[in-house]
Protein backbone atom coordinates (compact mmCIF):
# COMPACT_ATOMS: atom_id res chain seq x y z
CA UNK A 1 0.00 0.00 0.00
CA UNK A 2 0.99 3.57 -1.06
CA UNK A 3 -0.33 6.57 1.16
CA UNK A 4 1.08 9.81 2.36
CA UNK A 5 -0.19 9.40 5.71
CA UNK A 6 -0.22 5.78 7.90
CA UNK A 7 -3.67 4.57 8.48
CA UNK A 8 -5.43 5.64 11.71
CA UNK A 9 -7.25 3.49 13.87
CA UNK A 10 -9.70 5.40 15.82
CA UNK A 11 -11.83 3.28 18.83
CA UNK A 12 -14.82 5.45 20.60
CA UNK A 13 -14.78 5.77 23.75
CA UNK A 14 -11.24 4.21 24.29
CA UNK A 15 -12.64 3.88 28.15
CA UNK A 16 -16.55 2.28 29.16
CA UNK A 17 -18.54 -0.01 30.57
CA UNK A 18 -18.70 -3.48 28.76
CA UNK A 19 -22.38 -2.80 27.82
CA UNK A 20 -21.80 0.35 25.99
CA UNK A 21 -20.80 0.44 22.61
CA UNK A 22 -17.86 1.57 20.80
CA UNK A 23 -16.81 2.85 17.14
CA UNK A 24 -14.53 1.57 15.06
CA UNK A 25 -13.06 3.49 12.17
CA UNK A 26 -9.77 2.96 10.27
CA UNK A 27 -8.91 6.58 8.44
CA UNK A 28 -6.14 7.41 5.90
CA UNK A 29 -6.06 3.66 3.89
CA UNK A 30 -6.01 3.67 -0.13
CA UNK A 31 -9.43 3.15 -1.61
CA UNK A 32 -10.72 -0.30 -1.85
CA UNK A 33 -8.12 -1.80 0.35
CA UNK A 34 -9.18 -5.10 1.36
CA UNK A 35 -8.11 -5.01 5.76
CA UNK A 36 -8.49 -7.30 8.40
CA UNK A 37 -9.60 -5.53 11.96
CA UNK A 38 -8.42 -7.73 14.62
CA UNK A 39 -9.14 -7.43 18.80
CA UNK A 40 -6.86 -9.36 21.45
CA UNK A 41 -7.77 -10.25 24.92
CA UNK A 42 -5.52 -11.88 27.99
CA UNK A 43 -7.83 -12.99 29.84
CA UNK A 44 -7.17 -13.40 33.89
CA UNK A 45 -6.06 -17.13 33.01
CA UNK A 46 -3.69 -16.43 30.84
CA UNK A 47 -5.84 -17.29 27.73
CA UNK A 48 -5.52 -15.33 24.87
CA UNK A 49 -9.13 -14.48 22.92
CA UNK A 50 -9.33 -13.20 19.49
CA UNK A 51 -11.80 -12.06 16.94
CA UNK A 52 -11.60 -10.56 13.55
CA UNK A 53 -13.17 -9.37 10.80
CA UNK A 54 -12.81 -8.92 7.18
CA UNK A 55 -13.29 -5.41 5.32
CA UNK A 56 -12.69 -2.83 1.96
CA UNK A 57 -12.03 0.27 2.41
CA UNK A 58 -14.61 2.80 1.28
CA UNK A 59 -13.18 5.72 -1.50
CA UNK A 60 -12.50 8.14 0.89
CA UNK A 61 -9.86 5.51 2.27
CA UNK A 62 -12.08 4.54 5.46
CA UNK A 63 -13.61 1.77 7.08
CA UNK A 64 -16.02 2.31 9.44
CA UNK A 65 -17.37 -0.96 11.68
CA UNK A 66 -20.40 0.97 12.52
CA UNK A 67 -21.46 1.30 8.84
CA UNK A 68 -19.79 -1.32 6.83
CA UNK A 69 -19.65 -5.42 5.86
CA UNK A 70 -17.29 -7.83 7.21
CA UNK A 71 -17.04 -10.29 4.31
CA UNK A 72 -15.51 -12.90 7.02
CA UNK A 73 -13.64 -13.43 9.78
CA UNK A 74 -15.36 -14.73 12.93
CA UNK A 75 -18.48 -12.41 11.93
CA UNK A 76 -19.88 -11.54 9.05
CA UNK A 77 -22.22 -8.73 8.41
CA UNK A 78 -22.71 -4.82 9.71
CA UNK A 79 -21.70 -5.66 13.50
CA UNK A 80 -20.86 -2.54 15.23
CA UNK A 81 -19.92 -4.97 18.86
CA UNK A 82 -19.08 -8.12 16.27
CA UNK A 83 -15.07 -7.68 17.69
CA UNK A 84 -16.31 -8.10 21.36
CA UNK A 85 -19.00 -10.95 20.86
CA UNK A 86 -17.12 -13.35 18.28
CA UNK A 87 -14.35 -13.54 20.44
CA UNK A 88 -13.06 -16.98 20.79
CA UNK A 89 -9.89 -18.79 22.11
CA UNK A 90 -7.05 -18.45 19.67
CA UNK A 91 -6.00 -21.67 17.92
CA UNK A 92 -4.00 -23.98 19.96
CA UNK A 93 -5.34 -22.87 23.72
CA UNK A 94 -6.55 -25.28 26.14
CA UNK A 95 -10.25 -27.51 25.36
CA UNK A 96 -12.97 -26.43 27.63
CA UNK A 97 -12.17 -23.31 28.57
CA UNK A 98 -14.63 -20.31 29.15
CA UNK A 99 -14.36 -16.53 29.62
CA UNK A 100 -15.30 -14.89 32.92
CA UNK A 101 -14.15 -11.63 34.81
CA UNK A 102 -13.05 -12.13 37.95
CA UNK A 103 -11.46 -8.99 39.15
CA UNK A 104 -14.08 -6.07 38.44
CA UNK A 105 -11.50 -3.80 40.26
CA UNK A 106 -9.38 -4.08 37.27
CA UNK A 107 -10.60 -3.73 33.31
CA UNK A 108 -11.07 -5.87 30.68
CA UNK A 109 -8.15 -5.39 28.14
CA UNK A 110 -8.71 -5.38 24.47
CA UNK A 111 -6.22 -4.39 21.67
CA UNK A 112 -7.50 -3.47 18.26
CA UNK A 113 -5.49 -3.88 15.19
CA UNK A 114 -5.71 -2.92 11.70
CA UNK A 115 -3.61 -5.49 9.21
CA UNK A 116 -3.26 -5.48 5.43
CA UNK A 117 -5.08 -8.16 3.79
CA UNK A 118 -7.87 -10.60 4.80
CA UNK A 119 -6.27 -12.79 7.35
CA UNK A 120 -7.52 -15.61 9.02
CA UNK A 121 -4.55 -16.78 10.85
CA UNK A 122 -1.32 -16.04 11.91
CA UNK A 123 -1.98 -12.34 13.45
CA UNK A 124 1.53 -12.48 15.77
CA UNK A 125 3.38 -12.65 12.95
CA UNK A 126 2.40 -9.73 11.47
CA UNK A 127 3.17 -6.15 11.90
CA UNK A 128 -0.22 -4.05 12.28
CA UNK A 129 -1.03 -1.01 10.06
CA UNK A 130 -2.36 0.70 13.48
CA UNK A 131 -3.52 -0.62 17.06
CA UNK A 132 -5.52 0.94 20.13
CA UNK A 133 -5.81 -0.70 23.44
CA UNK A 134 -9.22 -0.31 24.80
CA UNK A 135 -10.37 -0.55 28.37
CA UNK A 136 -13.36 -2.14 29.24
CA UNK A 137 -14.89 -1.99 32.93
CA UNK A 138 -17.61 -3.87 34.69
CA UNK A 139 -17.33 -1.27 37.58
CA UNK A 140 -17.94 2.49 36.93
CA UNK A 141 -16.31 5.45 38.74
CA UNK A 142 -17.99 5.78 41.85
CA UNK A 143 -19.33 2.03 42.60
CA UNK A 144 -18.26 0.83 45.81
CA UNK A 145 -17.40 -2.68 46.67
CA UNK A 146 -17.68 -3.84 50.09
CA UNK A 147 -17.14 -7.60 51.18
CA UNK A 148 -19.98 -9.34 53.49
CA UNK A 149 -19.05 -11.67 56.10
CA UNK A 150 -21.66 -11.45 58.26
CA UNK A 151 -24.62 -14.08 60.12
CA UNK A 152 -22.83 -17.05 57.86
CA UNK A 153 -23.27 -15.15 54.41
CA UNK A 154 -21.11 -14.70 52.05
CA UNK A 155 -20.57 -12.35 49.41
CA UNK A 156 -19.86 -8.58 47.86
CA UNK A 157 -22.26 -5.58 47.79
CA UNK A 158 -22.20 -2.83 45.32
CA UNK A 159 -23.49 0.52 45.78
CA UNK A 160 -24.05 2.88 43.59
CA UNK A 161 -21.90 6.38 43.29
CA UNK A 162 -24.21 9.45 44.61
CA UNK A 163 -25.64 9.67 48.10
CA UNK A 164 -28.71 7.37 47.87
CA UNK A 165 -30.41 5.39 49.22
CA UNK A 166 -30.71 2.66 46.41
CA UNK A 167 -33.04 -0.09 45.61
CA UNK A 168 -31.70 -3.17 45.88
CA UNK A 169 -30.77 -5.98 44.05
CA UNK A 170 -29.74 -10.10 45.08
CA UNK A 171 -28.09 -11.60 42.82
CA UNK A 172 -27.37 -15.45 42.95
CA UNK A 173 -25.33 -17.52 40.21
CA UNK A 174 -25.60 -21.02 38.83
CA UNK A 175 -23.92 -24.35 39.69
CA UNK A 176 -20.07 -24.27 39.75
CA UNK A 177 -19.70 -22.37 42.83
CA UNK A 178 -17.75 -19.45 43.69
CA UNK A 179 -18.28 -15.73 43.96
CA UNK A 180 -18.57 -14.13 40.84
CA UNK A 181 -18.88 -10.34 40.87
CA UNK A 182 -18.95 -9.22 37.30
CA UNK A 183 -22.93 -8.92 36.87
CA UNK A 184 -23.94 -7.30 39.94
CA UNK A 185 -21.02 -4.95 39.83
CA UNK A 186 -22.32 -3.65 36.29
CA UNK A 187 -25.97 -4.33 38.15
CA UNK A 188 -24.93 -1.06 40.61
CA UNK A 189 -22.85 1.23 37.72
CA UNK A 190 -26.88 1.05 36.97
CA UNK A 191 -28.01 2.36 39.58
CA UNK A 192 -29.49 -0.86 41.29
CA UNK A 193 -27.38 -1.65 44.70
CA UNK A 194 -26.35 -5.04 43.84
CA UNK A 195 -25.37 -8.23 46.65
CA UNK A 196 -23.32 -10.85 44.95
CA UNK A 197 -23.92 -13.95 47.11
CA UNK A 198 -21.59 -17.17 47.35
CA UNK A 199 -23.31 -20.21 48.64
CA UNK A 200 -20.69 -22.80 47.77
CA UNK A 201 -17.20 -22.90 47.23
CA UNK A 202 -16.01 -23.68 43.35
CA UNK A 203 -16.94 -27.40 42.83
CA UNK A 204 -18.36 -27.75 45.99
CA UNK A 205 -22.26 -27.60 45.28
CA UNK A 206 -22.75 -31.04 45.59
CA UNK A 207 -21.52 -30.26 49.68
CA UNK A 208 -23.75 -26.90 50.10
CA UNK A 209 -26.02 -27.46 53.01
CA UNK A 210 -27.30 -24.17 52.39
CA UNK A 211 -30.77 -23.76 52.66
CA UNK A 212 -33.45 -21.32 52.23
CA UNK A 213 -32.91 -19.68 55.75
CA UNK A 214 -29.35 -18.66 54.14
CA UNK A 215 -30.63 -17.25 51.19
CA UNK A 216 -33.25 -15.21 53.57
CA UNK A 217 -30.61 -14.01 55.74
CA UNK A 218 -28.80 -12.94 52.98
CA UNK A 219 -32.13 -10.35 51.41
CA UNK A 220 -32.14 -9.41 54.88
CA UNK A 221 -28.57 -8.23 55.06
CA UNK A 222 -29.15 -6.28 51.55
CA UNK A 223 -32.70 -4.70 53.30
CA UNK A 224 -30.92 -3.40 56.12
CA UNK A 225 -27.72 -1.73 54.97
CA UNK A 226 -28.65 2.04 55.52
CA UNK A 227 -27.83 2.59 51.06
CA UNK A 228 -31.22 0.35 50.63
CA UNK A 229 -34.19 1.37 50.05
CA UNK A 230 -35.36 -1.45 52.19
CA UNK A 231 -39.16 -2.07 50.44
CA UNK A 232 -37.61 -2.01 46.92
CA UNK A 233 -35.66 -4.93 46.68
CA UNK A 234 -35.83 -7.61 43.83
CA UNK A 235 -33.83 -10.74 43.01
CA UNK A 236 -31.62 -12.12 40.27
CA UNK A 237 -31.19 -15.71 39.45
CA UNK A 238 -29.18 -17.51 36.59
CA UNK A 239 -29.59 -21.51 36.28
CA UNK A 240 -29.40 -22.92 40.07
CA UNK A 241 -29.40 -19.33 41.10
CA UNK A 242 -33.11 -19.32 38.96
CA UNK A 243 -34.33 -22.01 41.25
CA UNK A 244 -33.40 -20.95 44.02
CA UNK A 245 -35.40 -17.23 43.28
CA UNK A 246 -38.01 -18.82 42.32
CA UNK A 247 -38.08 -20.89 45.52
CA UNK A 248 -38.07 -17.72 47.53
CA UNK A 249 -40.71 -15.97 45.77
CA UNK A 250 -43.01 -19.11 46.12
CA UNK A 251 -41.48 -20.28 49.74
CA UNK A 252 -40.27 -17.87 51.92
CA UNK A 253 -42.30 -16.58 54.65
CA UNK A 254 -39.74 -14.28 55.77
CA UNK A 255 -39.04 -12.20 52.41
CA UNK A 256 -41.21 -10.60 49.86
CA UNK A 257 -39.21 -9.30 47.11
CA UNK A 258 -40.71 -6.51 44.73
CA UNK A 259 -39.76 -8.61 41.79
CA UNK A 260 -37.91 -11.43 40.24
CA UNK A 261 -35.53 -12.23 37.08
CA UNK A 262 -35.22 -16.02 36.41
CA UNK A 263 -32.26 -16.37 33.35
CA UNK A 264 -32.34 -20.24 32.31
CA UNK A 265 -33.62 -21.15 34.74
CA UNK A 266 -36.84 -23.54 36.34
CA UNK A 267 -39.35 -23.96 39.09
CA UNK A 268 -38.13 -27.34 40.75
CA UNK A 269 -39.81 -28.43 43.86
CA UNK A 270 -37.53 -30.00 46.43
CA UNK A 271 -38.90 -31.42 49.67
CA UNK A 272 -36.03 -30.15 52.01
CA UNK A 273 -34.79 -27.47 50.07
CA UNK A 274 -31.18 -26.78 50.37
CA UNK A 275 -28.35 -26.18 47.76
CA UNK A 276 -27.18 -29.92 48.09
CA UNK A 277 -30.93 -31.02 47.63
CA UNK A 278 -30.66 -29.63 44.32
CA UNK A 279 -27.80 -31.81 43.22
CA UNK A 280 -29.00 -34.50 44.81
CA UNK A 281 -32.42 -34.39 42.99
CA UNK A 282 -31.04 -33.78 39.51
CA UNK A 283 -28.31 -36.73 40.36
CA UNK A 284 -31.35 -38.86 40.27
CA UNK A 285 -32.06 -38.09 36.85
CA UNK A 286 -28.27 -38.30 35.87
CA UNK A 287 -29.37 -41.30 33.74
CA UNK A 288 -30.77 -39.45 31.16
CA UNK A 289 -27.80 -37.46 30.22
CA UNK A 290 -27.00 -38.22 26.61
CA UNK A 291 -23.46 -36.78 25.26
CA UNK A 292 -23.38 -35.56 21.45
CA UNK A 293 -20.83 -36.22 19.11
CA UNK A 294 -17.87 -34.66 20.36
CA UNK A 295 -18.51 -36.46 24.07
CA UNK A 296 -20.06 -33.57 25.37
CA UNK A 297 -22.86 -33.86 28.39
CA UNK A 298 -26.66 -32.98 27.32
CA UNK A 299 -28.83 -32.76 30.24
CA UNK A 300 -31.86 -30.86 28.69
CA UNK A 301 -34.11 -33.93 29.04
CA UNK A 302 -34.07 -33.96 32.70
CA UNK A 303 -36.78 -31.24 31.77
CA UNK A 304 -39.68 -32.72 30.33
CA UNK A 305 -39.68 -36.21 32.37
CA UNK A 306 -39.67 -33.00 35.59
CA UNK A 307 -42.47 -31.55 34.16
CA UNK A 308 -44.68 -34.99 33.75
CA UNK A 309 -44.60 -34.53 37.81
CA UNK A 310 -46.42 -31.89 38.86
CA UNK A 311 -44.73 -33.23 42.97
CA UNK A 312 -41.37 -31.86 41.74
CA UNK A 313 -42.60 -28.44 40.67
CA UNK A 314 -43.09 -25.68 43.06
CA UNK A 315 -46.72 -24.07 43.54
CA UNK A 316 -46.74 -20.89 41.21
CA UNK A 317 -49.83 -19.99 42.15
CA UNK A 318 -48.13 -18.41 45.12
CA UNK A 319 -46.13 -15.88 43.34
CA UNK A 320 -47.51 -12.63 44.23
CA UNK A 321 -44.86 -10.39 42.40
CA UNK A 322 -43.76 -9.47 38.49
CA UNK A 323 -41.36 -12.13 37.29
CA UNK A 324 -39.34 -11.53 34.03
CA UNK A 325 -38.11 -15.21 32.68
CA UNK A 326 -34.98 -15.43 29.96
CA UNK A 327 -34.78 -18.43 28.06
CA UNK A 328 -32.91 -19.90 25.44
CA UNK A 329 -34.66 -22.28 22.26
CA UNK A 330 -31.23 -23.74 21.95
CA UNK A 331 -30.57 -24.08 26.02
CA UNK A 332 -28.99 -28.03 25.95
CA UNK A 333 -28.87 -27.60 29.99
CA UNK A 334 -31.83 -27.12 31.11
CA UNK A 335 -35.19 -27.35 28.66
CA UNK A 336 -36.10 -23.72 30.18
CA UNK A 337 -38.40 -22.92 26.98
CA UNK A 338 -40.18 -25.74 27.97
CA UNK A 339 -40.24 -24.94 31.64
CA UNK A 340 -41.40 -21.14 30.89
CA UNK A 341 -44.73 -22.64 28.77
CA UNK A 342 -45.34 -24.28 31.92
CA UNK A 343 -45.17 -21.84 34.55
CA UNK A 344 -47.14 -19.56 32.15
CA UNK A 345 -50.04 -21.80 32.03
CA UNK A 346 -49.68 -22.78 35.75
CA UNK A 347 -50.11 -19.16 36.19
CA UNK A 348 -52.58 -18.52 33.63
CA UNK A 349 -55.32 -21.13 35.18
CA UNK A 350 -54.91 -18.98 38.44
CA UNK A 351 -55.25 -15.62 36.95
CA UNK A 352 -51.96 -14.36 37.67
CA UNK A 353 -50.35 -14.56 33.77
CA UNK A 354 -50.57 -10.30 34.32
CA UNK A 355 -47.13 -11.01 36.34
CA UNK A 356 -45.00 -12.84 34.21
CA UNK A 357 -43.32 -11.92 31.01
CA UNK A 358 -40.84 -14.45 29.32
CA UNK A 359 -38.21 -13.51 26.42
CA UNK A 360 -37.67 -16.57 24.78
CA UNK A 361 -34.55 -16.29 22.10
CA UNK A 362 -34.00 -18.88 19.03
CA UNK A 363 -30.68 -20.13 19.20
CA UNK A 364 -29.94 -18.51 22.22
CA UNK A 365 -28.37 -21.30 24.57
CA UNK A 366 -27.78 -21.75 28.60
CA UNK A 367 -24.83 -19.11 29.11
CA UNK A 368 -26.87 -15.73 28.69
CA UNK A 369 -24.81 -13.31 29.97
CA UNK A 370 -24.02 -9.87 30.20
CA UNK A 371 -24.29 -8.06 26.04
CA UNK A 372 -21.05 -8.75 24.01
CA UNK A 373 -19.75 -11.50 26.58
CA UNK A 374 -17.63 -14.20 24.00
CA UNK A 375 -20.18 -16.58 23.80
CA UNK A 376 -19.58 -20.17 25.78
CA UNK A 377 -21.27 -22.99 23.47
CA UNK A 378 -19.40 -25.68 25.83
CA UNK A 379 -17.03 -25.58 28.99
CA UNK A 380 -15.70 -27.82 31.31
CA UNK A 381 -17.83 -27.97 34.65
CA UNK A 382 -18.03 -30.33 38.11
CA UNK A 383 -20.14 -32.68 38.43
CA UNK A 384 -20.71 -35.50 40.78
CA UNK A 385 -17.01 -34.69 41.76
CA UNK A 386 -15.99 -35.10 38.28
CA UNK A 387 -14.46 -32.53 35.66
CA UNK A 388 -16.86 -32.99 32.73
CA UNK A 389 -17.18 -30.84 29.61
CA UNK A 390 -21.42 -29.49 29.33
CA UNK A 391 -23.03 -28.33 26.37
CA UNK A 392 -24.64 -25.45 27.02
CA UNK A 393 -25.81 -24.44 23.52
CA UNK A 394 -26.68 -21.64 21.54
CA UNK A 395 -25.32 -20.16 17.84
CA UNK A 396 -22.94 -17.45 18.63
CA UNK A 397 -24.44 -14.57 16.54
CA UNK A 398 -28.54 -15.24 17.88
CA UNK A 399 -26.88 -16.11 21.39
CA UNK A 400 -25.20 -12.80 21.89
CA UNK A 401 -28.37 -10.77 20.14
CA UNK A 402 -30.03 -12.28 22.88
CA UNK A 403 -27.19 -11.11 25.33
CA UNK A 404 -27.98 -7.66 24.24
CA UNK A 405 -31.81 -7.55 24.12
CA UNK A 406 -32.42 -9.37 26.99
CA UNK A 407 -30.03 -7.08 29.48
CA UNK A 408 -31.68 -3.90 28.20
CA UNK A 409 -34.81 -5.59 29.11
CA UNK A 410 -33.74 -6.86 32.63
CA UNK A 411 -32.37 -3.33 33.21
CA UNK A 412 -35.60 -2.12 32.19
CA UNK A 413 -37.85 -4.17 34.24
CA UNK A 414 -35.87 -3.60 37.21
CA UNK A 415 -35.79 -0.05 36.90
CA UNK A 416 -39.91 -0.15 36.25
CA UNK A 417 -40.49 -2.21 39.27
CA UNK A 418 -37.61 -0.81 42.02
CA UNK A 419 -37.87 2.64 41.14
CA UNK A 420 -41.35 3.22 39.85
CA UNK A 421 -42.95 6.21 42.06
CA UNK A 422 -39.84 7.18 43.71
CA UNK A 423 -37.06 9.81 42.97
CA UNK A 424 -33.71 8.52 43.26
CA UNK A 425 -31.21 11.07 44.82
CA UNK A 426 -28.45 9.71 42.39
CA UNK A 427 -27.85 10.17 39.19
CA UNK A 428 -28.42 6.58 36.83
């Protein structure tokens, strides 16, 4: 390539949250130059991620993500976030693996590069036309994190910059353990003060004697802390964190939260409910896990021989508060598509269909996360003690659409149901 000046790789805003969107535009190329924008990501493992995509410069010399066609790469089409979402392990890194933030504290990396050429491979080895390291942050300036120890509970509570008080948000995750951070931390650069809660060491569900008196402790803590709005509290579920909501807003005599989100999730009756029970109950179905073609674990149909017994599903009837349900057509976990059509007409026959709404997403699969999260089709998880690689499902491109739509529409739900007739004192 002849120019007079060296391309310019411009990425808007250099600095934001991981839900906000950015612009890409590569200035001062030769007209119809055929480029290759590449991003790079360490992540806290030491894996390396990578997507790319393949463009022509416009005549004025310019490419401009926002606006223009990737012709290939790991996306194809006008993707203006298509560099976050189709990021994948580079070739050669370990099987199994999955992406996940675990310091919010610190950002999420990303360099952007411009190369010559349409280039599927072999990125290190070239020098890049132009390149732009990006921060992206799950915690905005202001958000404080404070660790909870406190009445056996365990977890992290974000509030909110500005002098509040805040409604409230718990926020429970799935099956392999651990305290992640990432979502409620975003959860309170929202506005919402958010309680990530642990209830089992990594791989150490199958252990968890935790039962629902834990889980109301743990709304109780969130209620009381003086930045709560203490009768505006809802609660966030995803997978065995979904059960367990939807346990408390059908169970527990000692909470009632304003509102509920269930992600891929169901509403499994256990008799004495406690983390462990959960395991225990599913471990009785273990025999109908089928693995596909490439030896990994299907569980999705646990779901429909569930559903034949109306015993093993809790009493719906008893919800007496909104709850927003996010499922997946292409969920091979859990068959929560299936699980929502139930709990709709459950709900339905009692009058009460006014609370729920469900977002169901074609081939969306288990892992719905947070918008422009690399998307997890199958990972290594525990499971009866055992390191065992789960399908979880889903088509990259419709999976992270449905990463987008559906956390604009949890946002908006909670912000409808916690802060509908009252004026916060901080600014969203």
């Amino acid at each position: 390539m002849t120019q007079s000046a060296p391309p310019v790789l411009s990425v808007l805003p250099t600095r934001a949250l991981v839900d906000e969107k950015f612009k890409v535009v590569v200035e001062n190329l030769p007209p119809g130059s055929p480029v290759t924008l590449h991003s790079l990501h360490q992540s806290e493992d030491k894996d390396y991620w990578e997507a790319f995509g393949h463009y022509i410069s416009d005549h004025r010399g310019v490419v401009s993500v926002a606006e223009d066609l990737s012709f290939g790469g790991t996306y194809t089409g006008t993707e203006v976030m298509g560099l976050l979402w189709s990021m994948r392990p580079v070739p050669g890194s370990r099987a199994g693996i999955s992406w996940r933030k675990k310091n919010v504290c610190t950002p999420m990396l990303v360099n952007m590069s411009v190369y010559r050429g349409h280039l599927a491979e072999g990125f290190r080895d070239q020098c890049p036309l132009a390149s732009v390291l990006i921060e992206r942050w799950y915690l905005a300036p202001g958000v404080r994190r404070i660790d909870i120890s406190e009445k056996g509970v365990r977890g992290t509570l974000f509030i909110p910059p500005g002098p509040g008080p805040f409604p409230g948000v718990l926020d429970m995750w799935g099956g392999g353990g651990g305290l992640l951070e990432y979502r409620s931390s975003l959860l309170a650069s929202h506005g919402f003060a958010s309680f990530a809660l642990e209830y089992a060491k990594p791989g150490e569900m199958e252990k968890a004697d935790v039962g629902l008196s834990y889980f109301e402790t743990a709304f109780n803590i969130l209620k009381d802390h003086p930045q709560v709005i203490p009768d505006r509290i809802g609660i966030l579920g995803f997978c065995l964190g979904s059960i367990v909501a939807m346990y408390l807003v059908t169970e527990s005599n000692v909470i009632k939260p304003l509102c509920c989100v269930s992600i891929s999730g169901f509403h499994l009756a256990i008799p004495e409910f406690t983390v462990r029970g959960i395991h225990e109950f599913l471990g009785k179905h273990f025999n109908m896990i089928r693995v596909d073609e490439n030896n990994h674990q299907i569980w999705r149909d646990m779901g429909p021989e569930i559903l034949k017994d109306p015993s093993k599903k809790l009493n719906v009837e008893k919800i007496n508060c909104p709850v927003l349900l996010v499922s997946g057509h292409d969920d091979q976990n859990f068959a929560t598509v299936d699980y929502a059509e139930d709990l709709f007409q459950r709900m339905k026959a009692t009058g009460k269909e006014h609370l729920l709404t469900s977002l169901q997403y074609p081939d969306a699969g288990h892992q719905i996360q947070p918008p422009f999260s690399p998307h997890c089709r199958a990972s290594y998880s525990m499971s009866n003690a055992q390191k065992v690689m789960l399908l979880w499902g889903g088509q990259t491109k419709p999976h992270s659409d449905a990463q987008e739509d559906s956390w604009k529409k949890i946002l908006a739900f909670l912000q409808h149901h916690l802060y509908s007739g009252i004026t916060p004192k901080a600014r969203m």
